[in-house]
Protein backbone atom coordinates (compact mmCIF):
# COMPACT_ATOMS: atom_id res chain seq x y z
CA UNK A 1 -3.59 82.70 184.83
CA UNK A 2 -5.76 80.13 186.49
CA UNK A 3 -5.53 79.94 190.15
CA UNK A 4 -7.24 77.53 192.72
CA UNK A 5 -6.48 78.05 196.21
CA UNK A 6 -7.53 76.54 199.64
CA UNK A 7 -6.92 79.11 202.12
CA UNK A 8 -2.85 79.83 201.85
CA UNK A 9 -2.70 77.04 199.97
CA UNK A 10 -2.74 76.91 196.19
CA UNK A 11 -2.04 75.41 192.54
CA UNK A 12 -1.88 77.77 189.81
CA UNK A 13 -0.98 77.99 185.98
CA UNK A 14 0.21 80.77 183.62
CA UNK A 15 0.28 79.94 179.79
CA UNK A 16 2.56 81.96 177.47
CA UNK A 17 1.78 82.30 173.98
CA UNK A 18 -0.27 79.32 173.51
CA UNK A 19 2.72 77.19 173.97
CA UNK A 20 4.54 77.02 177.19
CA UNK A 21 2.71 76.42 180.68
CA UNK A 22 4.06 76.64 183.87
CA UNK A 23 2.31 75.03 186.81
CA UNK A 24 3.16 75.44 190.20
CA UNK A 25 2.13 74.87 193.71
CA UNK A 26 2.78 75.94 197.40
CA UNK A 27 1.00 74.07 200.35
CA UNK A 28 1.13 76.14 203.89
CA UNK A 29 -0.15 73.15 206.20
CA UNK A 30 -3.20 75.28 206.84
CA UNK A 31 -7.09 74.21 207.39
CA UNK A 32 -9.76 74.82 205.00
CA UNK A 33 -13.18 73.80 205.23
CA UNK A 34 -11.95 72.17 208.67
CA UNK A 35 -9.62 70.07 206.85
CA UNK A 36 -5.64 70.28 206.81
CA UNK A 37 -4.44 70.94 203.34
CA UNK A 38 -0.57 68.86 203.73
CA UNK A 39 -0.02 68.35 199.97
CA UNK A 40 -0.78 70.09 196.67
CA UNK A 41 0.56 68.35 193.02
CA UNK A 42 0.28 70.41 189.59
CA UNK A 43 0.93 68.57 186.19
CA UNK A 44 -0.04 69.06 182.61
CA UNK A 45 -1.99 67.17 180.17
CA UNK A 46 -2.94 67.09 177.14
CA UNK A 47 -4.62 65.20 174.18
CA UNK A 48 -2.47 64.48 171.40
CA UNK A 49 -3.61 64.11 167.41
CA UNK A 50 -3.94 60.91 167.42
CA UNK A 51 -6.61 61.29 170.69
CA UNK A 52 -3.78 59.68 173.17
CA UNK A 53 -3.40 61.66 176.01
CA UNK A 54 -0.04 63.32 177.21
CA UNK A 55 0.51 63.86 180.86
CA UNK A 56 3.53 66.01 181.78
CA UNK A 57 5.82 64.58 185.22
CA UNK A 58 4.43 65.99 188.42
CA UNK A 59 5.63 68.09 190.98
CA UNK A 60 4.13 68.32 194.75
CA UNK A 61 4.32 70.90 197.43
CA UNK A 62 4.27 68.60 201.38
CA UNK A 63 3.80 70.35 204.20
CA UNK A 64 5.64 68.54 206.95
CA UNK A 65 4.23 68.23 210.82
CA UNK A 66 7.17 69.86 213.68
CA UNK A 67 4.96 68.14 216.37
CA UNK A 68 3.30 70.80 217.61
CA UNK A 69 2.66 73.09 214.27
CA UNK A 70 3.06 72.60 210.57
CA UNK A 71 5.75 73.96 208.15
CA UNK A 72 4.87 74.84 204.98
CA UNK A 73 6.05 73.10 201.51
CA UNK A 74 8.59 74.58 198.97
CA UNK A 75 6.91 76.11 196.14
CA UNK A 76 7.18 73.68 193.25
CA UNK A 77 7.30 74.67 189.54
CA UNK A 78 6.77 72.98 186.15
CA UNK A 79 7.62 74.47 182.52
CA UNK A 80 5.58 72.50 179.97
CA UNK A 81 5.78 72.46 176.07
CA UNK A 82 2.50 72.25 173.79
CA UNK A 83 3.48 71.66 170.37
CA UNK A 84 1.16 69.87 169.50
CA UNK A 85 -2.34 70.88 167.38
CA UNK A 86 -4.84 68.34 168.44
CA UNK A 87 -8.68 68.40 168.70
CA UNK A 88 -9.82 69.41 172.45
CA UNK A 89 -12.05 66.65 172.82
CA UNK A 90 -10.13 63.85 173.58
């Protein structure tokens, strides 16, 4: 699993098998680095065979303002298909 996080924050992926991927995302509203974190997107791309690229739809996690705090986003998820064998250097 790959993981990136900013604080509570974060945007992860989990591969099975070489062939399915599933992205997702949660964004809390918080501050990192002194900077409010109010939206994370995941996605998927890849290069195909013929060296076009793919890009899978995207999903995004907002964090909306109540005035005087910040709610946290729904946790968005993605299932993604590889089928394809193509060079990695596209």
């Amino acid at each position: 699993m790959t993981k990136y996080t900013w604080r509570a924050s974060y945007a992860s992926s989990q591969e099975s098998n070489y062939v399915w991927y599933y992205p997702k995302a949660r964004v809390m509203g918080n501050l990192d680095s002194g900077k409010r974190v109010i939206s994370v997107t995941v996605g998927y791309s890849l290069c195909n065979s013929d060296g076009s690229r793919y890009s899978s739809p995207t999903k995004t996690s907002n964090a909306t303002s109540s005035g005087s705090s910040w709610v946290a986003g729904s946790e968005e998820f993605l299932r993604v298909s590889d089928n394809v064998t193509a060079p990695s250097d596209c």
